[in-house]
C-alpha atoms as a PDB file:
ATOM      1  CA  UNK A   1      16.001 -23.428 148.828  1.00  0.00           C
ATOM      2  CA  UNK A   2      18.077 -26.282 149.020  1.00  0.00           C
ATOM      3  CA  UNK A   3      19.573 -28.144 151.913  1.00  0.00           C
ATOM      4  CA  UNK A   4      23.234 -26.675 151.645  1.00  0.00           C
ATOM      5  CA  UNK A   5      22.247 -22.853 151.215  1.00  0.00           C
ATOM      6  CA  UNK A   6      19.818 -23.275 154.226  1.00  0.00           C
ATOM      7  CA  UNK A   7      22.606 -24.128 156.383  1.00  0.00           C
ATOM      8  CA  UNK A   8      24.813 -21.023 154.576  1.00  0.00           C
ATOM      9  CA  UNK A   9      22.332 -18.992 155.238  1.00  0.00           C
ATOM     10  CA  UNK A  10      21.334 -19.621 158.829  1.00  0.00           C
ATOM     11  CA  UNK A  11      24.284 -21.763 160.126  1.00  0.00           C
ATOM     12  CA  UNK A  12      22.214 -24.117 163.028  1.00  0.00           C
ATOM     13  CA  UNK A  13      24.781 -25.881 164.135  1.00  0.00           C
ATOM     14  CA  UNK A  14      25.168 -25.887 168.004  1.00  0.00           C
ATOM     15  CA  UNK A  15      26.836 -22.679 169.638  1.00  0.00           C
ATOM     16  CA  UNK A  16      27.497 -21.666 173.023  1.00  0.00           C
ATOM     17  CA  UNK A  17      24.712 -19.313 174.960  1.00  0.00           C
ATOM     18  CA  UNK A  18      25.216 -15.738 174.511  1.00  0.00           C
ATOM     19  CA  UNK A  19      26.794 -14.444 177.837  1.00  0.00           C
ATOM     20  CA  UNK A  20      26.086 -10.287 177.748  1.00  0.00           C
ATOM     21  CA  UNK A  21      28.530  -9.600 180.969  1.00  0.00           C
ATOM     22  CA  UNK A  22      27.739  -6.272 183.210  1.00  0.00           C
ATOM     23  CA  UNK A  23      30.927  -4.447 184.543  1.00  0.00           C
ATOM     24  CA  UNK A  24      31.479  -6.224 187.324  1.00  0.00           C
ATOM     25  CA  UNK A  25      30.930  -9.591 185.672  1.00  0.00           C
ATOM     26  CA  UNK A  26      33.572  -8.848 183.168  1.00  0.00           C
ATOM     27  CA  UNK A  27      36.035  -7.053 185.593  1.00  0.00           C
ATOM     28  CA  UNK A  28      35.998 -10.219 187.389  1.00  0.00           C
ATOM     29  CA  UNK A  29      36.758 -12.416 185.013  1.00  0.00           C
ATOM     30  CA  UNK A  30      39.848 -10.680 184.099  1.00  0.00           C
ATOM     31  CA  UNK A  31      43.612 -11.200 185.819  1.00  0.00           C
ATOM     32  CA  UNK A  32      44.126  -9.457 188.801  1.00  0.00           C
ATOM     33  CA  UNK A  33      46.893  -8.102 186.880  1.00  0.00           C
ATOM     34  CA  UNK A  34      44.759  -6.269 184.457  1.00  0.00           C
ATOM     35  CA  UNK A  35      42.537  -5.066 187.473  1.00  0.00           C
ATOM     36  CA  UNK A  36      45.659  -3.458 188.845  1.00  0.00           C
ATOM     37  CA  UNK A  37      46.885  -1.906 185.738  1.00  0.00           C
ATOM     38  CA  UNK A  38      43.084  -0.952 185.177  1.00  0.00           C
ATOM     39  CA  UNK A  39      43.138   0.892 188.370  1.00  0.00           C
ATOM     40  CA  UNK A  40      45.379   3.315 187.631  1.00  0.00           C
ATOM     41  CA  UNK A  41      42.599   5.209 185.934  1.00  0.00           C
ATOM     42  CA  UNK A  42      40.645   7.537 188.201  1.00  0.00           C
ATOM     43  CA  UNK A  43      37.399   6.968 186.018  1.00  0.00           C
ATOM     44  CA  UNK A  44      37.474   3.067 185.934  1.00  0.00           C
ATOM     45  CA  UNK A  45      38.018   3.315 189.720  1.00  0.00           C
ATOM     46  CA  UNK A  46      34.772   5.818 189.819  1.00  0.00           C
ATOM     47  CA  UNK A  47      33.072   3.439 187.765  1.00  0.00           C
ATOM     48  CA  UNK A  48      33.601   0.246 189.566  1.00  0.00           C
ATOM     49  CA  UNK A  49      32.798   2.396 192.795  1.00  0.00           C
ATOM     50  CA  UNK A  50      29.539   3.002 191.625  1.00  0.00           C
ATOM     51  CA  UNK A  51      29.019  -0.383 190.441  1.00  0.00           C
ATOM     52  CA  UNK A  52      29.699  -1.732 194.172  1.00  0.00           C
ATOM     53  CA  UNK A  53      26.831  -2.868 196.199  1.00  0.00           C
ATOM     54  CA  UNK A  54      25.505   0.009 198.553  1.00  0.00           C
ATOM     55  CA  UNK A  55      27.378  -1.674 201.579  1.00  0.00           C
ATOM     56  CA  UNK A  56      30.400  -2.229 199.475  1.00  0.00           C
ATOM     57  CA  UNK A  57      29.997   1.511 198.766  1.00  0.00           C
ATOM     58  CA  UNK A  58      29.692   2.560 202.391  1.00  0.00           C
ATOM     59  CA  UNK A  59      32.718  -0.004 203.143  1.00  0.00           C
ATOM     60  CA  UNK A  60      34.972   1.567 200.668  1.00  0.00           C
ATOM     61  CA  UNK A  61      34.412   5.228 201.940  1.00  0.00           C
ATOM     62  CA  UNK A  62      35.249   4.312 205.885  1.00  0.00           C
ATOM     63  CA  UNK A  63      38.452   2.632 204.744  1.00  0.00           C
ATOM     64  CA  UNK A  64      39.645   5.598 202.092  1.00  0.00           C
ATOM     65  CA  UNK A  65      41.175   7.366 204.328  1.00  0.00           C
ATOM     66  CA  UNK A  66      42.783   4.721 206.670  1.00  0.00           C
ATOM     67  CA  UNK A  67      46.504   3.788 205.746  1.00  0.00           C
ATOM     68  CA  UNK A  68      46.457   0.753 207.893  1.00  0.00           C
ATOM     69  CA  UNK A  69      44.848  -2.396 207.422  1.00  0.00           C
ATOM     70  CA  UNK A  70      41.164  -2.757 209.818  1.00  0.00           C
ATOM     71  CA  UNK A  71      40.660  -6.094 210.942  1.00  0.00           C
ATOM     72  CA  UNK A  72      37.874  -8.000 209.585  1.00  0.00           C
ATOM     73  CA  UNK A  73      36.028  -8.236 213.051  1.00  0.00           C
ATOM     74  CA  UNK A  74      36.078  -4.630 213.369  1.00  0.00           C
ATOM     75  CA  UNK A  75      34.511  -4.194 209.494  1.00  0.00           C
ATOM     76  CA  UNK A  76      32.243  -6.814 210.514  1.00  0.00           C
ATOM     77  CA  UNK A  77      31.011  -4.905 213.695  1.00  0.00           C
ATOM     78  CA  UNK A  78      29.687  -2.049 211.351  1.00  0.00           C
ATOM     79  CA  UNK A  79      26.576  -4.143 210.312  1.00  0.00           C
ATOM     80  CA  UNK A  80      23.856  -5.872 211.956  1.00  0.00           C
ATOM     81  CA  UNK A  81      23.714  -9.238 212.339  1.00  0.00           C
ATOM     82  CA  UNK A  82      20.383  -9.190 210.912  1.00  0.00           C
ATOM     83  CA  UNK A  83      22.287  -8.250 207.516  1.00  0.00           C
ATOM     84  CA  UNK A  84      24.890 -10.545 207.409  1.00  0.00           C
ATOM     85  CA  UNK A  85      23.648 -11.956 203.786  1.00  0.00           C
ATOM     86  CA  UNK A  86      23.820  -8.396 202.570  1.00  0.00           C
ATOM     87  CA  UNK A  87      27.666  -8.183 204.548  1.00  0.00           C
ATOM     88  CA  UNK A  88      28.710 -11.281 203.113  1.00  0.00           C
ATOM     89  CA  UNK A  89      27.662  -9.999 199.463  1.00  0.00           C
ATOM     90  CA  UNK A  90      29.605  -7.117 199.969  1.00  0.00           C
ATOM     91  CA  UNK A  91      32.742  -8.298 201.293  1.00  0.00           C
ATOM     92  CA  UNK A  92      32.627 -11.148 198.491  1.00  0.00           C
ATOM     93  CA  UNK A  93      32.352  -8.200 195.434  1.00  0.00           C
ATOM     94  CA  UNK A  94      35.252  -6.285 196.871  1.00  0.00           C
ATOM     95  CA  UNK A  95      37.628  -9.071 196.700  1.00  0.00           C
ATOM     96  CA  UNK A  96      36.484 -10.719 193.195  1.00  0.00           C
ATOM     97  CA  UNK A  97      37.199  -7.065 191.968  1.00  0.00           C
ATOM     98  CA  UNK A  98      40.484  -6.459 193.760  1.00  0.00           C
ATOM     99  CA  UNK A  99      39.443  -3.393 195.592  1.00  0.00           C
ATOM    100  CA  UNK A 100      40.339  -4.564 198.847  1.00  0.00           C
ATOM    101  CA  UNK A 101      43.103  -7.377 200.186  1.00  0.00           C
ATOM    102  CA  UNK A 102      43.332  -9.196 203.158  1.00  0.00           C
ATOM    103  CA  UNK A 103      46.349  -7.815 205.324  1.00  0.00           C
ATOM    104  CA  UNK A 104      48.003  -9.282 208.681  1.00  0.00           C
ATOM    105  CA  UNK A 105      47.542  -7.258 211.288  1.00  0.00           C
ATOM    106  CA  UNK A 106      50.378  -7.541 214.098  1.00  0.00           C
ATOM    107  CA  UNK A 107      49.495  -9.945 216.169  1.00  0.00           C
ATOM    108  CA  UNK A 108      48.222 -12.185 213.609  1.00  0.00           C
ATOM    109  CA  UNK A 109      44.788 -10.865 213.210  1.00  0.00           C
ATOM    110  CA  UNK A 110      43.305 -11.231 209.740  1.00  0.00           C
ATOM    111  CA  UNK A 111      42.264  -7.320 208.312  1.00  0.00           C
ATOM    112  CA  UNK A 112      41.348  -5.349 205.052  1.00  0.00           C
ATOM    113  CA  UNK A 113      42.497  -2.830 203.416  1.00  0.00           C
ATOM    114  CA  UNK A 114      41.881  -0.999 200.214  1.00  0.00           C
ATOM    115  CA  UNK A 115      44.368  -1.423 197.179  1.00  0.00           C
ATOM    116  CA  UNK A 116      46.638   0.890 196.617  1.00  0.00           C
ATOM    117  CA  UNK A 117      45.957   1.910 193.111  1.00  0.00           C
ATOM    118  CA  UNK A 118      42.394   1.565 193.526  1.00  0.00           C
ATOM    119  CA  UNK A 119      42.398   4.122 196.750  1.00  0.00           C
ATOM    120  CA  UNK A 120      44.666   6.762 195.036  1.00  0.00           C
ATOM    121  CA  UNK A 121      42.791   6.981 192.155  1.00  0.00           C
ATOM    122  CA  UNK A 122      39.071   6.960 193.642  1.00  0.00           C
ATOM    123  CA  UNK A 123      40.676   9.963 195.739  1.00  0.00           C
ATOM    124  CA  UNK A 124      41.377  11.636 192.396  1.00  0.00           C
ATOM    125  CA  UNK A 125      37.739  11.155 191.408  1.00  0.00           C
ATOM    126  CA  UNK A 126      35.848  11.964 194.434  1.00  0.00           C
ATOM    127  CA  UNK A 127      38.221  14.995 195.451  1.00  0.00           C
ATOM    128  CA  UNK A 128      39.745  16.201 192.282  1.00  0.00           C
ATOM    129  CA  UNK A 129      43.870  16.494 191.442  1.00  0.00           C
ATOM    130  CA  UNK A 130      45.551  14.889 188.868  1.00  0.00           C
ATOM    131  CA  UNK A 131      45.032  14.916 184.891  1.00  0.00           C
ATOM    132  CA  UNK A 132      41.804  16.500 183.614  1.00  0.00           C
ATOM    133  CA  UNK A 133      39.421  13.568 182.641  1.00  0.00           C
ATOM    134  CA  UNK A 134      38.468  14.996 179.051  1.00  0.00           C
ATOM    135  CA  UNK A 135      40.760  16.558 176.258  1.00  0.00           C
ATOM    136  CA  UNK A 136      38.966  19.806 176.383  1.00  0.00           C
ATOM    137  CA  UNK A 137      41.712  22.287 175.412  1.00  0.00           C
ATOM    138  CA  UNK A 138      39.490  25.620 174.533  1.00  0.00           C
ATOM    139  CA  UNK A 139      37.977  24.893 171.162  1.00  0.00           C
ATOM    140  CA  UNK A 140      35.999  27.644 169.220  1.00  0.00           C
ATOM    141  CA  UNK A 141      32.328  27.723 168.197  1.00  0.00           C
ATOM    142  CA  UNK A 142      31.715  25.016 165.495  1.00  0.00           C
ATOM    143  CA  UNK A 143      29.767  26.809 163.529  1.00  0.00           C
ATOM    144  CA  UNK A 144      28.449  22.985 162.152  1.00  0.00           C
ATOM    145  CA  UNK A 145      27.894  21.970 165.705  1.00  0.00           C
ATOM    146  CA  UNK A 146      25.348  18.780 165.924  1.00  0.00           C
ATOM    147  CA  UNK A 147      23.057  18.701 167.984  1.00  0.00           C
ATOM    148  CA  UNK A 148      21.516  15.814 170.445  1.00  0.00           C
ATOM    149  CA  UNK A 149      19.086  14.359 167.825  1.00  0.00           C
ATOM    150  CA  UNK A 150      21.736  14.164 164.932  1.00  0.00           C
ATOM    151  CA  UNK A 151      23.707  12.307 166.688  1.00  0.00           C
ATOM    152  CA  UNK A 152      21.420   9.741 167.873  1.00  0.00           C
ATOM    153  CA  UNK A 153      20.331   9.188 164.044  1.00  0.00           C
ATOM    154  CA  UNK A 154      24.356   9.226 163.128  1.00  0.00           C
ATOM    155  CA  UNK A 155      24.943   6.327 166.005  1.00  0.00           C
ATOM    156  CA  UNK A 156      21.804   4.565 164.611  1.00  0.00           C
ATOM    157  CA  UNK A 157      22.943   4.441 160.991  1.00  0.00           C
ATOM    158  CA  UNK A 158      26.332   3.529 161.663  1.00  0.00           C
ATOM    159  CA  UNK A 159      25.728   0.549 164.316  1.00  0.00           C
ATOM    160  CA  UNK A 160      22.648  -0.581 161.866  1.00  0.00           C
ATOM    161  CA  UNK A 161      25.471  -1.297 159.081  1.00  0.00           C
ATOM    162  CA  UNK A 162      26.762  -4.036 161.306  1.00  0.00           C
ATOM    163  CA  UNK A 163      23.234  -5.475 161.991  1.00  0.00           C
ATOM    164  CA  UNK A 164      22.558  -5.297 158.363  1.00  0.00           C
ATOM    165  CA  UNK A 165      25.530  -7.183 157.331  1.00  0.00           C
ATOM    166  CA  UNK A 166      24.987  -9.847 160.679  1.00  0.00           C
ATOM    167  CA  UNK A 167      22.095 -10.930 158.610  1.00  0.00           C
ATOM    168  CA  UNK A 168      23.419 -10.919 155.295  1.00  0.00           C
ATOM    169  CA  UNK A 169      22.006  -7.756 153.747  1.00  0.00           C
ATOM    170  CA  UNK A 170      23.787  -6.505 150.337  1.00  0.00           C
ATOM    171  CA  UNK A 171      23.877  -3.237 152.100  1.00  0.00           C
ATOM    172  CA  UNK A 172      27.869  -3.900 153.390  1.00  0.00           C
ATOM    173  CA  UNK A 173      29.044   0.065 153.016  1.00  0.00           C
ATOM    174  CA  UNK A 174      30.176   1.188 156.714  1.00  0.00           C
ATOM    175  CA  UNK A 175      31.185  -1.988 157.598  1.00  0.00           C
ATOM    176  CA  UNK A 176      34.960  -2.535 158.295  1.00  0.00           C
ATOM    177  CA  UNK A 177      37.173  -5.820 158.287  1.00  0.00           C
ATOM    178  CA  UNK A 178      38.360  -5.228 162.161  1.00  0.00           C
ATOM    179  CA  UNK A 179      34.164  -5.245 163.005  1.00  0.00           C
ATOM    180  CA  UNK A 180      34.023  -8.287 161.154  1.00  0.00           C
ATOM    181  CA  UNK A 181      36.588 -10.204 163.197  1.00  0.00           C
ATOM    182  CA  UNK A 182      35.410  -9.118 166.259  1.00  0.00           C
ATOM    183  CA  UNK A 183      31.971 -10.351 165.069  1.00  0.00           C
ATOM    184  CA  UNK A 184      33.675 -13.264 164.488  1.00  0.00           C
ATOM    185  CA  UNK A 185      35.448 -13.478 167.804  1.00  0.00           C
ATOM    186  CA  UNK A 186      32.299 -13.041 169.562  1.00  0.00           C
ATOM    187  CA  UNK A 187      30.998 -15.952 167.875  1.00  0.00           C
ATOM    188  CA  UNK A 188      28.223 -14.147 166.420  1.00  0.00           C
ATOM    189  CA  UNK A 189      29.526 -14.915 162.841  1.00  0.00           C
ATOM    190  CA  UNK A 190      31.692 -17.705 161.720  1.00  0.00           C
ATOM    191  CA  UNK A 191      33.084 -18.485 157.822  1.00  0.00           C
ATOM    192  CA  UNK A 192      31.102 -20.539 155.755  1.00  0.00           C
ATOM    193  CA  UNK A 193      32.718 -24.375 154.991  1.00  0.00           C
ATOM    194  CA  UNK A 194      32.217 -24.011 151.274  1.00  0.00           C
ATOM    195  CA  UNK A 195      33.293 -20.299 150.411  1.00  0.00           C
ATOM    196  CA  UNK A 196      34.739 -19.095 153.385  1.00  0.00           C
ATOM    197  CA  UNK A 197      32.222 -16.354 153.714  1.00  0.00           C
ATOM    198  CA  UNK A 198      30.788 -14.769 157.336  1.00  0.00           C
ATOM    199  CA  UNK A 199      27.642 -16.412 158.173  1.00  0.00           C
ATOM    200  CA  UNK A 200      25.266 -15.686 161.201  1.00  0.00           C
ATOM    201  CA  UNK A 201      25.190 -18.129 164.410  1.00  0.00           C
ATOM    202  CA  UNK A 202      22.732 -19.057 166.819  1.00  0.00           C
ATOM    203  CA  UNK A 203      24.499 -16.600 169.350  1.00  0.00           C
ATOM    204  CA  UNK A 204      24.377 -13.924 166.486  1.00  0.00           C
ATOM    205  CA  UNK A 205      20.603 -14.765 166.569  1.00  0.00           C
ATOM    206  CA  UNK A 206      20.234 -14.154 170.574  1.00  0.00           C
ATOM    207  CA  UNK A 207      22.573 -11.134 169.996  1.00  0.00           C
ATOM    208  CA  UNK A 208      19.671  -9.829 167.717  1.00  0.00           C
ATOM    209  CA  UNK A 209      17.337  -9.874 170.315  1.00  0.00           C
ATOM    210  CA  UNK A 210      19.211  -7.767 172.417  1.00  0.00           C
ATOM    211  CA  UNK A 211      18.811  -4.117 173.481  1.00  0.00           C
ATOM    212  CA  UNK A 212      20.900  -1.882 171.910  1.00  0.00           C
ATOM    213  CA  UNK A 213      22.992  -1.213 174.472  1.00  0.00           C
ATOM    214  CA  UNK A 214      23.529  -4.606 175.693  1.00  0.00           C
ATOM    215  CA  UNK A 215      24.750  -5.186 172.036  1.00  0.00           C
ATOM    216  CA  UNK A 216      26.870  -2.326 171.914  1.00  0.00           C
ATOM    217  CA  UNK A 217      28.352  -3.373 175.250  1.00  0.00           C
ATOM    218  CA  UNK A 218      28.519  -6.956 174.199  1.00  0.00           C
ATOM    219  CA  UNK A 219      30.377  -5.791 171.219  1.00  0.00           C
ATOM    220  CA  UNK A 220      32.837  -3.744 172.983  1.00  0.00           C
ATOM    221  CA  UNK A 221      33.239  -6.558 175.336  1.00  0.00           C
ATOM    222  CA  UNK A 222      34.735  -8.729 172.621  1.00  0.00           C
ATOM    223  CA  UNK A 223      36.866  -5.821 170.935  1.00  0.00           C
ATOM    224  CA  UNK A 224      38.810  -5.107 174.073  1.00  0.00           C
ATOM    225  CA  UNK A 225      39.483  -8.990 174.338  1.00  0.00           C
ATOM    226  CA  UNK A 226      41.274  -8.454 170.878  1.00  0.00           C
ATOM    227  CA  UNK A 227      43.181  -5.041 171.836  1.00  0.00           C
ATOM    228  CA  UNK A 228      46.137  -6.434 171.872  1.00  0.00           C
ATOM    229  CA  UNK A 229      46.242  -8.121 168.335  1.00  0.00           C
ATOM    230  CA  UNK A 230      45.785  -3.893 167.379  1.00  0.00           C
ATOM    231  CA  UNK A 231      49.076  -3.132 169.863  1.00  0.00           C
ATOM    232  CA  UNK A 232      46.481  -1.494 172.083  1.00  0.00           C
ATOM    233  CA  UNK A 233      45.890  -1.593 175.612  1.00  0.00           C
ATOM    234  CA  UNK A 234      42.604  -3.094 176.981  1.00  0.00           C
ATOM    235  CA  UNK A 235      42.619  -1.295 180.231  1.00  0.00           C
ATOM    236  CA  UNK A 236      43.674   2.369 178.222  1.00  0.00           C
ATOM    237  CA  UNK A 237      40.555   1.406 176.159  1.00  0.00           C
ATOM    238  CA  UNK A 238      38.101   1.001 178.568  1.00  0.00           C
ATOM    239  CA  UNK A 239      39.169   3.864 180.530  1.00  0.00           C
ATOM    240  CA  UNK A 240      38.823   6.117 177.616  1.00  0.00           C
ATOM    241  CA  UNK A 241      34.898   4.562 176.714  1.00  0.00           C
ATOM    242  CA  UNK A 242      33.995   5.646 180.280  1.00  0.00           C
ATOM    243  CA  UNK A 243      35.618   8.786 179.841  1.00  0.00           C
ATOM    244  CA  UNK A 244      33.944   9.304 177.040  1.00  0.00           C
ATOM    245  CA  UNK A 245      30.493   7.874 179.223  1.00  0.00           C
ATOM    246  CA  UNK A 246      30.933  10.945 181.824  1.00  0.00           C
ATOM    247  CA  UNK A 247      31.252  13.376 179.119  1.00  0.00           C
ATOM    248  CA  UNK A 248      28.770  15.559 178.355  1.00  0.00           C
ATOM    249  CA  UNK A 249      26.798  14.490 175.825  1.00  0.00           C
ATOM    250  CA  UNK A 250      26.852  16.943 172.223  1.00  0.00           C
ATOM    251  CA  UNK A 251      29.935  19.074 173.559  1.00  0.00           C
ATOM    252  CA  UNK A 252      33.138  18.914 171.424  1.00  0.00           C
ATOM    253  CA  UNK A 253      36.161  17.952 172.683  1.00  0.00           C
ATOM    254  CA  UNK A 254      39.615  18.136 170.905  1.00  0.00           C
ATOM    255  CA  UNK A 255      41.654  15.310 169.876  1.00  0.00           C
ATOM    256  CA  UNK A 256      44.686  17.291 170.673  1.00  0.00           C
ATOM    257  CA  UNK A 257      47.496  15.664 173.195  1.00  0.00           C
ATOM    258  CA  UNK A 258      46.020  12.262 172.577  1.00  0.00           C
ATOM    259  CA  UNK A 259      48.425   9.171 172.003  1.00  0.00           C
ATOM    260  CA  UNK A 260      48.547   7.657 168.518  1.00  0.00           C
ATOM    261  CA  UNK A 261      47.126   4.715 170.085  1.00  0.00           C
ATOM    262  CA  UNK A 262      44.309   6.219 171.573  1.00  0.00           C
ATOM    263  CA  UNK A 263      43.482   8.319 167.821  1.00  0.00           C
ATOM    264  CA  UNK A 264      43.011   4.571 166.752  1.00  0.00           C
ATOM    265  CA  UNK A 265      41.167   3.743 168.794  1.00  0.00           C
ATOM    266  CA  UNK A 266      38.628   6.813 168.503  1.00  0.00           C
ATOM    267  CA  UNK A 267      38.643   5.842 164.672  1.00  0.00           C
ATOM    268  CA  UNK A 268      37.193   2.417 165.681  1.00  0.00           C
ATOM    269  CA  UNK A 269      34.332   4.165 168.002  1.00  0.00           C
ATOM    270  CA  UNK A 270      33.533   6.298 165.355  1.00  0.00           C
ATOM    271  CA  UNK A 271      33.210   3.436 162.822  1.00  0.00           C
ATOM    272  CA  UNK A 272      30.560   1.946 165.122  1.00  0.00           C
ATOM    273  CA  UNK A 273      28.982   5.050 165.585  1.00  0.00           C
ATOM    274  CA  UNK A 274      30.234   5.486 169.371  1.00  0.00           C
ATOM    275  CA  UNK A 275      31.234   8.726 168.780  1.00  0.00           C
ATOM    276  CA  UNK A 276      30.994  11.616 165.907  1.00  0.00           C
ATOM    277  CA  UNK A 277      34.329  13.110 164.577  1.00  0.00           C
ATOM    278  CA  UNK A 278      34.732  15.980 162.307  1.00  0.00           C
ATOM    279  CA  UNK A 279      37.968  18.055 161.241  1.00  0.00           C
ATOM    280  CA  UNK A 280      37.938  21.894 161.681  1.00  0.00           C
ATOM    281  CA  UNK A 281      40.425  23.797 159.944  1.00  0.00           C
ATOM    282  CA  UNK A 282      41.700  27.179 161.271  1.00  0.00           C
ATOM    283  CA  UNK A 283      43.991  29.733 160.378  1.00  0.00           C
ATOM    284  CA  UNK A 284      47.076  28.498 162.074  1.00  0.00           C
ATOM    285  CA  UNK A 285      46.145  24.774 162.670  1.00  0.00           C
ATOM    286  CA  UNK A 286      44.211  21.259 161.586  1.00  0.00           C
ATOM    287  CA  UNK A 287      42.558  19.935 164.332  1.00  0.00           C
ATOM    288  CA  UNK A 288      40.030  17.063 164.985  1.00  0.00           C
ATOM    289  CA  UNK A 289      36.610  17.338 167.722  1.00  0.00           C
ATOM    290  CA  UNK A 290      34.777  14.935 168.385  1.00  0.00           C
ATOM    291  CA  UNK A 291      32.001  14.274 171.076  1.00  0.00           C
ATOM    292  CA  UNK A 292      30.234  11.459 172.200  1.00  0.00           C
ATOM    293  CA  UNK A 293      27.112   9.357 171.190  1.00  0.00           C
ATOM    294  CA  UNK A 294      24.434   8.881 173.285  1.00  0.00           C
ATOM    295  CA  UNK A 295      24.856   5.043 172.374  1.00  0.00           C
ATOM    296  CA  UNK A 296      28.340   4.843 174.366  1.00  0.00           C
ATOM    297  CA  UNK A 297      26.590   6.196 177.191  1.00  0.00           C
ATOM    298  CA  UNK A 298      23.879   4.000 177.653  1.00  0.00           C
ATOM    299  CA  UNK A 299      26.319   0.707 176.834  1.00  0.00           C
ATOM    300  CA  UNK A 300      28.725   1.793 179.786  1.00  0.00           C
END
């Protein structure tokens, strides 16, 4: 093999670490703009809840129902001094995320209190109201219903099609040019100097190496940085995948009374094998079901 089609082939050249972000690592490195817009969802705010550090947790109920800001010495009273470390950890999460903001308090005292958004929603979660969380308009039987270990093997064949072609397999059926360029964005791929063709990285290496779901999550990290370019919001996104992640897994759910934006969207998760779609066609109507992975679940 000669010098040239070594480097097509494995592309060495330097690369930045692969960075696999959890939730709250890629929550806070977001605007608090987004955040705000983000927590208008009642299953992001569930999600980040659960996320929080047990005394973040325990912080967040006590203030849920309080509509005036508590000053800081007053939180601070409801821990031991022998956990201060553990105090200062969970003060320091809820204000990289945006759940809580400091507040005056008359008199000039410095004080906390939940963010509006944030509070209203997490209500909606915890105590129920507001829109139903899954688009499960009463569907009949499918008398081609798949079952738990189908789809497993259909999310394993279709996210194996963009391993294959990371590496440089023949085998590029499945594969579509949006998956590409977010491959690309990642950095896990980048076009060859001489032909222009996608080529592995070193991070595309360490992304190899990864768990599945940490690779699927990794993935979807990078797509909803490029929502936009699609006219699709990032926050809408990610507050359908962990819709989709408190679903329960093999039941159908109808794509009826979804936004056009949204259907897209579902296209692209089925694509990577996030979730299984079929059409079912009745007497009066042509409707779409789909239900969830198990892959989707374990990434969020």
């Amino acid at each position: 093999m000669s010098e040239s089609s070594k480097s097509k082939s494995l592309n060495l050249n330097p690369s930045p670490t692969l960075q696999c972000k959890n939730l709250h690592e890629y929550l806070q490195s977001r605007t608090p703009q987004f955040l705000e817009t983000l927590y208008n969802y009642p299953t992001i705010c569930l999600a980040v809840y659960r996320e929080l550090p047990e005394l973040a947790r325990h912080f967040v109920i006590r203030l849920l129902f309080v509509e005036q800001p508590v000053p800081q010495a007053v939180v601070a009273s409801w821990v031991s001094q022998t956990h201060a470390k553990e105090q200062s950890k969970a003060c320091e999460a809820l204000s990289e995320l945006s759940v809580w903001q400091e507040a005056p308090i008359p008199g000039g005292l410095p004080g906390w209190i939940l963010a509006q958004s944030f509070k209203k929603n997490l209500k909606v979660a915890l105590l129920g109201g507001g829109r139903p969380w899954s688009m499960s308009s009463s569907l009949e039987p499918d008398s081609k219903a798949r079952d738990v270990a189908f789809l497993d093997s259909y999310a394993l064949e279709r996210w194996e099609c963009v391993l294959h072609y990371m590496v440089g397999s023949t085998q590029t059926e499945g594969i579509s040019a949006d998956a590409v360029r977010i491959l690309l964005h990642a950095g896990l791929m980048t076009r060859d100097a001489e032909d222009g063709s996608a080529v592995i990285t070193r991070a595309g290496f360490q992304f190899l190496l990864l768990s599945t779901p940490k690779q699927v999550w990794l993935f979807l990290q990078h797509y909803l940085h490029t929502a936009e370019k699609r006219s699709l919001s990032a926050a809408e996104c990610l507050a359908f995948l962990y819709q989709l992640s408190f679903s329960t897994l093999g039941k159908d759910y109808s794509t009826e009374g979804m936004s056009n934006n949204m259907l897209v969207f579902l296209q692209h998760l089925r694509e990577f094998g996030l979730v299984y779609q079929c059409v079912c066609v009745s007497v009066c109507r042509r409707t779409s079901r789909w239900c969830g992975t198990t892959r989707v679940r374990r990434a969020c």
